[in-house]
PDB file of N, CA and C in Angstrom:
ATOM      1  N   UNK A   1      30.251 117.533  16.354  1.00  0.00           N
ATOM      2  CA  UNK A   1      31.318 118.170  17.095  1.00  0.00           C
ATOM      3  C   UNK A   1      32.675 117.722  16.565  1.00  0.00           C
ATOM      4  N   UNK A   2      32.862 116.625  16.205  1.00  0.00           N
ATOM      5  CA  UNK A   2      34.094 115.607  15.468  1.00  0.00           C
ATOM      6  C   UNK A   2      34.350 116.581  14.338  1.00  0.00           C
ATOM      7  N   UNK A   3      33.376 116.386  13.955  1.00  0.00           N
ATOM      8  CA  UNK A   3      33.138 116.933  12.245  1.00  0.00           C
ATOM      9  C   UNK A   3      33.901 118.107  12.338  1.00  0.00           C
ATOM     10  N   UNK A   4      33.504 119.445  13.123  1.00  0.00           N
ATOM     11  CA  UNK A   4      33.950 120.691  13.478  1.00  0.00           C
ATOM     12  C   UNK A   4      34.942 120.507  13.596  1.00  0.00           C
ATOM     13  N   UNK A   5      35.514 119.901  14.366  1.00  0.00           N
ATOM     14  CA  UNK A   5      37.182 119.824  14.898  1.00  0.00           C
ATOM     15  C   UNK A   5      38.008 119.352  13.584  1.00  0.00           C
ATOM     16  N   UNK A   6      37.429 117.932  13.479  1.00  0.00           N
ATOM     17  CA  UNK A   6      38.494 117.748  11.927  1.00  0.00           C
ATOM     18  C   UNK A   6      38.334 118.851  10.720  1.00  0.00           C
ATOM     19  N   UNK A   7      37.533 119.876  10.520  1.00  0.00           N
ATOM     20  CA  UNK A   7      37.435 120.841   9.505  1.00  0.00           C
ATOM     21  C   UNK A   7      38.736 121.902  10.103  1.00  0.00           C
ATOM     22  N   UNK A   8      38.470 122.240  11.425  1.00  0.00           N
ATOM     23  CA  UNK A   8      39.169 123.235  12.228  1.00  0.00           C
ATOM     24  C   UNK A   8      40.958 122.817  11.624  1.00  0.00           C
ATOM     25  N   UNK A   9      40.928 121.630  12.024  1.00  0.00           N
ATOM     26  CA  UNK A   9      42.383 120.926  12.346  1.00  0.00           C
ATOM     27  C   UNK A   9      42.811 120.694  10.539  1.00  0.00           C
ATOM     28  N   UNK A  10      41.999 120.408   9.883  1.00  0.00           N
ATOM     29  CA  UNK A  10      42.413 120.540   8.215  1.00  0.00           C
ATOM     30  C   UNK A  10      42.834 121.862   8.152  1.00  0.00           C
ATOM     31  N   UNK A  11      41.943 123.215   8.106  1.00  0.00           N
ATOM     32  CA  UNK A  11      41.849 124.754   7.602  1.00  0.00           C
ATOM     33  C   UNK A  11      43.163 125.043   8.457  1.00  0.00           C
ATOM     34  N   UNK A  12      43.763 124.305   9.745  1.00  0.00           N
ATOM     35  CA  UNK A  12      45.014 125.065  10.609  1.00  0.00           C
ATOM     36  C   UNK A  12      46.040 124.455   9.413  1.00  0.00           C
ATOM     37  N   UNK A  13      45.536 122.870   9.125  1.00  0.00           N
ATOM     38  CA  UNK A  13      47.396 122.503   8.218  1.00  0.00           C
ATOM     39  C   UNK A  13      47.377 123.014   7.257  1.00  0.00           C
ATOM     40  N   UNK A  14      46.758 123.103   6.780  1.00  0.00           N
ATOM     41  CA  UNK A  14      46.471 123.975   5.356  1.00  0.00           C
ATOM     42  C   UNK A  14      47.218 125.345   5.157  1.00  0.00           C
ATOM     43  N   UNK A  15      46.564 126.021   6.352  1.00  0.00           N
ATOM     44  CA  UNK A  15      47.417 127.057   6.361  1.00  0.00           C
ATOM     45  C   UNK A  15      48.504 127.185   7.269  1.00  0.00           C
ATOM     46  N   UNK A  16      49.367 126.314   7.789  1.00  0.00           N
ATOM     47  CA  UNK A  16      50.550 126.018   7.652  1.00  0.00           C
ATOM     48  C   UNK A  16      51.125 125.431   6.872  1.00  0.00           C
ATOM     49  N   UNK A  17      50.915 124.500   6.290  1.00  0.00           N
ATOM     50  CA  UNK A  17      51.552 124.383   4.921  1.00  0.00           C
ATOM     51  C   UNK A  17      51.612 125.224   3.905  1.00  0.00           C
ATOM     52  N   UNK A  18      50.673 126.222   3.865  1.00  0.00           N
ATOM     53  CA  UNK A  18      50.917 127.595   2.743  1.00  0.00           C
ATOM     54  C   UNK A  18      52.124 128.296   3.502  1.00  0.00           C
ATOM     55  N   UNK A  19      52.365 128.249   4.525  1.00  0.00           N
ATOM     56  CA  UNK A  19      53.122 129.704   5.174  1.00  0.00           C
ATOM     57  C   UNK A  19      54.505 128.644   5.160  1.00  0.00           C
ATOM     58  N   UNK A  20      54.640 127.351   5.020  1.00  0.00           N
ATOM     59  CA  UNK A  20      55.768 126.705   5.129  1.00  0.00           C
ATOM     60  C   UNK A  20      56.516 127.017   3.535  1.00  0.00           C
ATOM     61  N   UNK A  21      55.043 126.965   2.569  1.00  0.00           N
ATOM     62  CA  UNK A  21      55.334 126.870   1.324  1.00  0.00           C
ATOM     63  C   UNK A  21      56.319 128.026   1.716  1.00  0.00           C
ATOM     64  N   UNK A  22      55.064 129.495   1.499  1.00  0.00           N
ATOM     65  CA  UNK A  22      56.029 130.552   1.306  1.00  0.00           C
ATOM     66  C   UNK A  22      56.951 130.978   1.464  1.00  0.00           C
ATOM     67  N   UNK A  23      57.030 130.559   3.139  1.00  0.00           N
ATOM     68  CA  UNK A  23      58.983 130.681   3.376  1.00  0.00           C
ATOM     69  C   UNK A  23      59.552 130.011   2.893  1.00  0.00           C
ATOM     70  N   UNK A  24      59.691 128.734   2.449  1.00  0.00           N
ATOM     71  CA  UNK A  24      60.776 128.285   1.925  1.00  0.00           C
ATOM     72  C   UNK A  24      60.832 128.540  -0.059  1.00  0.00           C
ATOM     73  N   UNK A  25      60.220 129.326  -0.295  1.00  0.00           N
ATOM     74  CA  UNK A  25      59.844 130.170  -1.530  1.00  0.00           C
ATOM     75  C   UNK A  25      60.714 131.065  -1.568  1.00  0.00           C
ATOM     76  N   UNK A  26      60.457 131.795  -0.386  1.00  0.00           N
ATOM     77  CA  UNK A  26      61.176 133.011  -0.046  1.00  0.00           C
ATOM     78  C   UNK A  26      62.339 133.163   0.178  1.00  0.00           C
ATOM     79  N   UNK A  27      62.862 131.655   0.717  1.00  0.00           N
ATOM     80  CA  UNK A  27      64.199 131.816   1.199  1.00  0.00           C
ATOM     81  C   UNK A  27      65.016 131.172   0.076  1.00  0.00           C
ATOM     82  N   UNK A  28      63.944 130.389  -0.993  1.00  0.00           N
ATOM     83  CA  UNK A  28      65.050 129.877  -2.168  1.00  0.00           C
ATOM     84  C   UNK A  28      65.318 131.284  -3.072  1.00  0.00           C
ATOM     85  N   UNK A  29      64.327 131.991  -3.259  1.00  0.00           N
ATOM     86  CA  UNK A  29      64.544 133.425  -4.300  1.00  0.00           C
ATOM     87  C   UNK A  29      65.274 134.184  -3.849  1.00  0.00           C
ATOM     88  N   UNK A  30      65.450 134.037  -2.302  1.00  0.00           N
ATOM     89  CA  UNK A  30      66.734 135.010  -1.320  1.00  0.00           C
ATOM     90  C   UNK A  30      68.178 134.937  -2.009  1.00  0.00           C
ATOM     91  N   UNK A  31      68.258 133.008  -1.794  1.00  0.00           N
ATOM     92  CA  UNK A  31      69.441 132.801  -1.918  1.00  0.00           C
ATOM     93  C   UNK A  31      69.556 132.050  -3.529  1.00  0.00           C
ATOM     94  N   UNK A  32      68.703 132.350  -4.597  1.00  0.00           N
ATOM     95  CA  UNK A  32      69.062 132.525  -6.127  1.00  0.00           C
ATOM     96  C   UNK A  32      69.730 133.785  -6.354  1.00  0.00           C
ATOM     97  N   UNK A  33      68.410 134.872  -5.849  1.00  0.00           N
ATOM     98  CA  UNK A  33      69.227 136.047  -6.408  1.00  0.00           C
ATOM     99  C   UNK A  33      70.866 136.325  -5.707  1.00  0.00           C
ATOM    100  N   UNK A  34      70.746 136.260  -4.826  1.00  0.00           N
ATOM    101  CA  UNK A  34      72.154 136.528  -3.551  1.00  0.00           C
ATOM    102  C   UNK A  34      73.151 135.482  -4.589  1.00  0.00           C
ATOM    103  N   UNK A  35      73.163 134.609  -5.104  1.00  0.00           N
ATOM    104  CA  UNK A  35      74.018 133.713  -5.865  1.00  0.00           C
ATOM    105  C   UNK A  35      74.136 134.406  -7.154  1.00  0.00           C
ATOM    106  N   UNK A  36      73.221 134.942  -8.007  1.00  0.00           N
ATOM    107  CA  UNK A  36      73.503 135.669  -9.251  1.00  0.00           C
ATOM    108  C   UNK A  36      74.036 136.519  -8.939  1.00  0.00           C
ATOM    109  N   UNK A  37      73.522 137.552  -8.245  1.00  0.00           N
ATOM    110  CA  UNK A  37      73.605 138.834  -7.735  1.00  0.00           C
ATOM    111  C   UNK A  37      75.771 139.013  -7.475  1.00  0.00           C
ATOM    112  N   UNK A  38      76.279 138.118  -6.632  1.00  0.00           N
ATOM    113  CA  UNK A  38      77.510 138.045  -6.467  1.00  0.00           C
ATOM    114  C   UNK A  38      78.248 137.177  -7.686  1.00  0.00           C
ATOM    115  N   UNK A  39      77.715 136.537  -8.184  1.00  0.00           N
ATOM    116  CA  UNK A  39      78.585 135.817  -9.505  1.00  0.00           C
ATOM    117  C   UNK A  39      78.510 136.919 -10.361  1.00  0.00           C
ATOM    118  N   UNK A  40      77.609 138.017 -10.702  1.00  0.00           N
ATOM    119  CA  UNK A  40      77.924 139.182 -11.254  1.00  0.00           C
ATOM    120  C   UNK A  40      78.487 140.036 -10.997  1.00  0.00           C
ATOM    121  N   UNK A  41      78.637 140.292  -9.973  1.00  0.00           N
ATOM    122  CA  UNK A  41      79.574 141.469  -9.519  1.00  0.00           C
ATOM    123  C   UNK A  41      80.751 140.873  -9.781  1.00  0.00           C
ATOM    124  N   UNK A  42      81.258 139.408  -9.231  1.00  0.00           N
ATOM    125  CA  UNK A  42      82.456 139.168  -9.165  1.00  0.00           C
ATOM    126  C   UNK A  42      83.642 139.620 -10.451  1.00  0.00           C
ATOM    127  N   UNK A  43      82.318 139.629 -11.758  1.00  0.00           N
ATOM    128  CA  UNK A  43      83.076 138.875 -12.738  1.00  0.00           C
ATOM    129  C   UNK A  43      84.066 140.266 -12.982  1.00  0.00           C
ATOM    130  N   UNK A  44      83.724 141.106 -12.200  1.00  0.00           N
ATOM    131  CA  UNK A  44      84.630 142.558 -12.542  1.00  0.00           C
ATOM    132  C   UNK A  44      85.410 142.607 -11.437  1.00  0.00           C
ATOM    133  N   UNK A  45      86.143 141.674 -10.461  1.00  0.00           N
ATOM    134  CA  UNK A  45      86.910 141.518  -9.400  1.00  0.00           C
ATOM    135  C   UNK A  45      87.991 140.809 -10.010  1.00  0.00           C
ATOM    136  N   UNK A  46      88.945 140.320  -8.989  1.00  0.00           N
ATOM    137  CA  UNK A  46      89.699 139.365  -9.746  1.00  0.00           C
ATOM    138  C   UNK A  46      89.674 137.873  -9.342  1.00  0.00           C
ATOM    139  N   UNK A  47      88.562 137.787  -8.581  1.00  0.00           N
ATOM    140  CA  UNK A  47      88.679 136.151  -8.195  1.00  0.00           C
ATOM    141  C   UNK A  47      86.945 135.785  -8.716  1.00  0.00           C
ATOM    142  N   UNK A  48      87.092 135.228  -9.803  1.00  0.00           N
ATOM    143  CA  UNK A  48      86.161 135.055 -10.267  1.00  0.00           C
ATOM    144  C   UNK A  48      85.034 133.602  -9.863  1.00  0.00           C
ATOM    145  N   UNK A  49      84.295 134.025  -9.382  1.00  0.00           N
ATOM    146  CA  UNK A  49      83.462 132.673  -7.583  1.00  0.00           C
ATOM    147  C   UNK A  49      82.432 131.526  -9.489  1.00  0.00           C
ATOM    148  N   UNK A  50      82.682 130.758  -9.478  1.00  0.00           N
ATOM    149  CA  UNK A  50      81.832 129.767 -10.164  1.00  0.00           C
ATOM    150  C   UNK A  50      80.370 129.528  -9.412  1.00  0.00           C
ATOM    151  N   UNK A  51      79.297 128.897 -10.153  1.00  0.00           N
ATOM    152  CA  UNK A  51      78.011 128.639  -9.575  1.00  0.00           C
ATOM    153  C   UNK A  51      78.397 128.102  -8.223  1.00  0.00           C
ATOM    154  N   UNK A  52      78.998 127.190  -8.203  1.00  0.00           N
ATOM    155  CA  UNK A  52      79.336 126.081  -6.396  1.00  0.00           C
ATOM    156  C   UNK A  52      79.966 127.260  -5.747  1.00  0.00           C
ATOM    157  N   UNK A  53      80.783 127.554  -5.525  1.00  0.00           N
ATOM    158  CA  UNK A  53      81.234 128.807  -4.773  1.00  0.00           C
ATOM    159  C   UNK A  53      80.356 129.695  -4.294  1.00  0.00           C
ATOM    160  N   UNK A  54      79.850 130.344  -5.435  1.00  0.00           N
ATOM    161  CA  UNK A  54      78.770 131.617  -5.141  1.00  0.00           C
ATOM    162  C   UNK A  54      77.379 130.936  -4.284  1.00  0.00           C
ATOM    163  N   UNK A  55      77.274 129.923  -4.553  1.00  0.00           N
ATOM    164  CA  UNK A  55      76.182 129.524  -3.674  1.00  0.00           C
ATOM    165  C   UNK A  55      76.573 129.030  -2.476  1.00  0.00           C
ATOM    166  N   UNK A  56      77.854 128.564  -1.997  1.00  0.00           N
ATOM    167  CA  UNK A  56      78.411 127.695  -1.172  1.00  0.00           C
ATOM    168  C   UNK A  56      78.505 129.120   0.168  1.00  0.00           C
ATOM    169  N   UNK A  57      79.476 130.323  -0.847  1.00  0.00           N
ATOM    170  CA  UNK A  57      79.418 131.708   0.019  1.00  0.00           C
ATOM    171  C   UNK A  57      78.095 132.155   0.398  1.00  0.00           C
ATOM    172  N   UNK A  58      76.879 132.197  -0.448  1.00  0.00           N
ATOM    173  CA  UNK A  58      75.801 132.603   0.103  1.00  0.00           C
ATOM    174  C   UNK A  58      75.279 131.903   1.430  1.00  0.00           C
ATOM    175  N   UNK A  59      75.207 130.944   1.037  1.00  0.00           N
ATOM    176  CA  UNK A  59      74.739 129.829   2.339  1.00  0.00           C
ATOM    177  C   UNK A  59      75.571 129.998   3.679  1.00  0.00           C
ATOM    178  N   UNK A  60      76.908 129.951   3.416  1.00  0.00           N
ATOM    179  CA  UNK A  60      77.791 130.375   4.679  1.00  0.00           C
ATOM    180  C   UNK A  60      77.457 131.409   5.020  1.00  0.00           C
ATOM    181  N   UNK A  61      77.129 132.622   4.509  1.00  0.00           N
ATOM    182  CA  UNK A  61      77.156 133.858   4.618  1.00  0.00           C
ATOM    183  C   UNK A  61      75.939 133.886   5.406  1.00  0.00           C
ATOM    184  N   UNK A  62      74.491 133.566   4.691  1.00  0.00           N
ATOM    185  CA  UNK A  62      73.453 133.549   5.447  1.00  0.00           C
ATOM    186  C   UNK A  62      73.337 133.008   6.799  1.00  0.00           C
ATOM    187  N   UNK A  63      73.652 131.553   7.156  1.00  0.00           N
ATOM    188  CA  UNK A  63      73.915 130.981   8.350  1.00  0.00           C
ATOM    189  C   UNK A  63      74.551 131.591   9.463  1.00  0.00           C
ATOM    190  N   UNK A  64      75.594 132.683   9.289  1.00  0.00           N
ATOM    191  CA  UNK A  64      76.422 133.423   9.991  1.00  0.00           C
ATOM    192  C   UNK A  64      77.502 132.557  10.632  1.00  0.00           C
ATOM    193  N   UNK A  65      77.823 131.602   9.790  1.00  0.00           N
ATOM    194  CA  UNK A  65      79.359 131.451   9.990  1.00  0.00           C
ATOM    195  C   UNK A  65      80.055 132.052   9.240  1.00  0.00           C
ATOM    196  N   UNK A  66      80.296 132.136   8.375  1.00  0.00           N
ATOM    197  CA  UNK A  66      80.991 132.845   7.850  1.00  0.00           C
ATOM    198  C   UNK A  66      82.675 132.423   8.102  1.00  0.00           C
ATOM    199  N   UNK A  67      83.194 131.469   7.229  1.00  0.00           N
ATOM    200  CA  UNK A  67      84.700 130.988   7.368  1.00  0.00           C
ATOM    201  C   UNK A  67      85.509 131.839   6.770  1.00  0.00           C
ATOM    202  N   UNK A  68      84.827 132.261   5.911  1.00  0.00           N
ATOM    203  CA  UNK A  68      86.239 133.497   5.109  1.00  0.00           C
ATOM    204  C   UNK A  68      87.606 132.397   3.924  1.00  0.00           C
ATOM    205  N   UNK A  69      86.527 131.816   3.174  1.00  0.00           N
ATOM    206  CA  UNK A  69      87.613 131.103   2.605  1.00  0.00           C
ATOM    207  C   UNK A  69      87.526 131.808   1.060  1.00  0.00           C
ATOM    208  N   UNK A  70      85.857 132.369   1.166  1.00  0.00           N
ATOM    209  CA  UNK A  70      85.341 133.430  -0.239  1.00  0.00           C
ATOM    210  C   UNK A  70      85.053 134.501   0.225  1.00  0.00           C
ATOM    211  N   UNK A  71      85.902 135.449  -0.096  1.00  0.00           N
ATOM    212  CA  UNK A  71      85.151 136.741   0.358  1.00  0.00           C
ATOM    213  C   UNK A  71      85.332 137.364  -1.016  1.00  0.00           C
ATOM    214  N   UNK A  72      84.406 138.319  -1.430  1.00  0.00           N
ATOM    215  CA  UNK A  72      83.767 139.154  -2.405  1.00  0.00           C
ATOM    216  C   UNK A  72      85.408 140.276  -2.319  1.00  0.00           C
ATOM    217  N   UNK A  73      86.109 140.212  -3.469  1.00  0.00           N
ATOM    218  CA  UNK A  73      87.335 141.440  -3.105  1.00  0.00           C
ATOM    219  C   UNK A  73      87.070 143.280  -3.971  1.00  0.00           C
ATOM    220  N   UNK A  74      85.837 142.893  -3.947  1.00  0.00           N
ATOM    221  CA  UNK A  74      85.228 144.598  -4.844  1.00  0.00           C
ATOM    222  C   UNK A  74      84.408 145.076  -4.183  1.00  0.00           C
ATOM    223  N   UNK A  75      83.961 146.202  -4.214  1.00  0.00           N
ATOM    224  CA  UNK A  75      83.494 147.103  -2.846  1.00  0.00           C
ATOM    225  C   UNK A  75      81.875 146.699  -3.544  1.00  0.00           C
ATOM    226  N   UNK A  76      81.413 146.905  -4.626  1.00  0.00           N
ATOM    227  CA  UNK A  76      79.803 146.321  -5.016  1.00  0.00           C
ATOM    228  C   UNK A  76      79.807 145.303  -4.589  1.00  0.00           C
ATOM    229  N   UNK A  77      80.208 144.208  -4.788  1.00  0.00           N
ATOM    230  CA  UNK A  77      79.765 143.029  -4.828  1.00  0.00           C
ATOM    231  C   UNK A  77      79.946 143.018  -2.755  1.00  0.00           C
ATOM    232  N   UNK A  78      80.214 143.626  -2.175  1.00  0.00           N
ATOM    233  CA  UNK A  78      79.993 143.491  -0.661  1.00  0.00           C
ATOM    234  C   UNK A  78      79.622 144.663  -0.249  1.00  0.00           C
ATOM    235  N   UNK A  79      79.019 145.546  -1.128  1.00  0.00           N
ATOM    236  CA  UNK A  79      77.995 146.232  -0.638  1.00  0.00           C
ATOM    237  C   UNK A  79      76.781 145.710  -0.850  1.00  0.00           C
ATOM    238  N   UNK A  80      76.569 144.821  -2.017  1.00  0.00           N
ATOM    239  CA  UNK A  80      75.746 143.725  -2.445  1.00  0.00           C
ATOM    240  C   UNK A  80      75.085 142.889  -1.459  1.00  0.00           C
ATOM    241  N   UNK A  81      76.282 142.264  -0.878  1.00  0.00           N
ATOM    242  CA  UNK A  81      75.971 140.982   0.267  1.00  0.00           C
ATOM    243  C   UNK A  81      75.509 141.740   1.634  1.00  0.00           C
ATOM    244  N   UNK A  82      75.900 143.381   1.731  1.00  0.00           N
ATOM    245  CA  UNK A  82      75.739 143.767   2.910  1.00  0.00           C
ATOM    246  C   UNK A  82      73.936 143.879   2.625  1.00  0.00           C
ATOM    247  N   UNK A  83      73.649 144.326   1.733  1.00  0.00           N
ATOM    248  CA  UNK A  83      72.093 144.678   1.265  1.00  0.00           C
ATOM    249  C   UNK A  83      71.381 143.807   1.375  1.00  0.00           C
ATOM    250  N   UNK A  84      72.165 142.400   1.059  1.00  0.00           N
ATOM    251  CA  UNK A  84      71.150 141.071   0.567  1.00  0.00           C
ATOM    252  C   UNK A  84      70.993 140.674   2.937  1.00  0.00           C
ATOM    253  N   UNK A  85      72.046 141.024   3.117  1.00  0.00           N
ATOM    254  CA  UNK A  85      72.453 140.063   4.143  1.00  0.00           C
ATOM    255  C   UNK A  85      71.385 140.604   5.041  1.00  0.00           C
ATOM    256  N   UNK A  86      70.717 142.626   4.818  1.00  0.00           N
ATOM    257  CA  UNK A  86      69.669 142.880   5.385  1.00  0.00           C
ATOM    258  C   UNK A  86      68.610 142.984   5.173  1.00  0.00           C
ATOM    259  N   UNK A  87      68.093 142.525   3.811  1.00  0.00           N
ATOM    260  CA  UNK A  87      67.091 142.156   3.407  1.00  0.00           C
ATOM    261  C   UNK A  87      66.929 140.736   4.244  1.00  0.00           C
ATOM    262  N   UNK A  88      67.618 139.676   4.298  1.00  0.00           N
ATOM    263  CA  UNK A  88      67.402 138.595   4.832  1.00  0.00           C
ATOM    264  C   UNK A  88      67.054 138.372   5.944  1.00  0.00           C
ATOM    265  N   UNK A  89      67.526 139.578   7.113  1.00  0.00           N
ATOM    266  CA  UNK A  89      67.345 139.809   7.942  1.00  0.00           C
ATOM    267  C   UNK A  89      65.916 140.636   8.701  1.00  0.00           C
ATOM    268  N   UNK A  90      65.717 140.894   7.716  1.00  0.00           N
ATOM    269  CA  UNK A  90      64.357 141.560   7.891  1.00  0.00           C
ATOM    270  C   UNK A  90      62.806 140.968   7.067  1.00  0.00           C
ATOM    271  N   UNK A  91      63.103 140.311   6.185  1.00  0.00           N
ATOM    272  CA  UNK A  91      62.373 139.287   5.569  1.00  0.00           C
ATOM    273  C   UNK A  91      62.122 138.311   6.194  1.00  0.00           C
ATOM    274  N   UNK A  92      62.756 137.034   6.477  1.00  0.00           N
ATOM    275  CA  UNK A  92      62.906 135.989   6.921  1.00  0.00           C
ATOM    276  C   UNK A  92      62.308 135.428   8.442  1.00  0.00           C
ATOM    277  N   UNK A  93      62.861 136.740   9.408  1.00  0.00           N
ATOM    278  CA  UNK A  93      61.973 136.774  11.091  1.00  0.00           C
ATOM    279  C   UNK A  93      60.386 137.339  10.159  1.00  0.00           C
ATOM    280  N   UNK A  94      60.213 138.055   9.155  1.00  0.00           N
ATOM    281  CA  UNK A  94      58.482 138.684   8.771  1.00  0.00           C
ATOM    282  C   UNK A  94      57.573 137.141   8.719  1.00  0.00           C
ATOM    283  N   UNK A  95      58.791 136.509   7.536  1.00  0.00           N
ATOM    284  CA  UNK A  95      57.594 135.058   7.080  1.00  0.00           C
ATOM    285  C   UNK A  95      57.644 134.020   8.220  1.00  0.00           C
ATOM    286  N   UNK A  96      58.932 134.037   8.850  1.00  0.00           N
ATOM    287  CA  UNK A  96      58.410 132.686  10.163  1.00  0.00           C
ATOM    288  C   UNK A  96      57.542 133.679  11.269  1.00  0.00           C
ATOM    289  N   UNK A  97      57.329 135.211  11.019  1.00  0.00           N
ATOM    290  CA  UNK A  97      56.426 135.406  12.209  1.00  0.00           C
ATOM    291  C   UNK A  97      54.837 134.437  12.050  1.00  0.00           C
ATOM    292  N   UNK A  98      54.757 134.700  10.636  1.00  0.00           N
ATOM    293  CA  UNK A  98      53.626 134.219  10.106  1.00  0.00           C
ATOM    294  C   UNK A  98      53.105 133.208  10.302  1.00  0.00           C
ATOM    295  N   UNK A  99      53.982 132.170  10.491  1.00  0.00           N
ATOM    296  CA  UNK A  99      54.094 130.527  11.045  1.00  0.00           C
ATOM    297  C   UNK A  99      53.287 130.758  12.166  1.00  0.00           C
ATOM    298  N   UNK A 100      53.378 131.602  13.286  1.00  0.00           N
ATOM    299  CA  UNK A 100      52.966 131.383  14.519  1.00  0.00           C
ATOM    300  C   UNK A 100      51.575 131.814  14.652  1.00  0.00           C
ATOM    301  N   UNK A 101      51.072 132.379  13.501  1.00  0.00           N
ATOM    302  CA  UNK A 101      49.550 132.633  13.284  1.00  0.00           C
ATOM    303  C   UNK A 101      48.596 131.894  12.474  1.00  0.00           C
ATOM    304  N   UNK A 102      49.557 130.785  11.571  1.00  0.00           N
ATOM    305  CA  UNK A 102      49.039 129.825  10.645  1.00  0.00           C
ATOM    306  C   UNK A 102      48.386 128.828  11.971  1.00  0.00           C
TER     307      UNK A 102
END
């Protein structure tokens, strides 16, 4: 009966630790591309965002504070963030639903 339970209680971490993997997989490739994705657009704006910036804005951006000290000044590159910002939004609640079934 022991035996059963500790197999049970391994096969549950197991697969929470896969679904921990994946989201946080998911949420680093979110916010790589969201960091390229706007350091490219920028470079045809006139405030040109460096690696620390562009990632510093993504992260603010994602969190939903949002200070406004970088904002994107070209209509792609924040139609960009508007796309990324709902992909994130709709991704992110999918993989932690998953958590609650691991």
């Amino acid at each position: 009966m022991f035996n059963d339970l500790h197999r049970a209680m391994q096969k549950s971490q197991s697969a929470l630790s896969q679904q921990l993997t994946i989201l946080s997989a998911t949420l680093l490739c979110l916010v790589f591309t969201s960091v390229c994705g706007i350091q490219h657009f920028q470079r045809a704006g006139h405030r040109h965002l460096n690696l620390f910036q562009s990632t510093y804005y993504v992260v603010v951006t994602f969190s939903t504070v949002g200070y406004g000290d970088f904002v994107p000044d070209i209509w792609p590159s924040q139609l960009y963030m508007v796309i990324m910002i709902c992909v994130a939004l709709i991704v992110l609640p999918t993989q932690s639903k998953y958590l609650e079934t691991a």
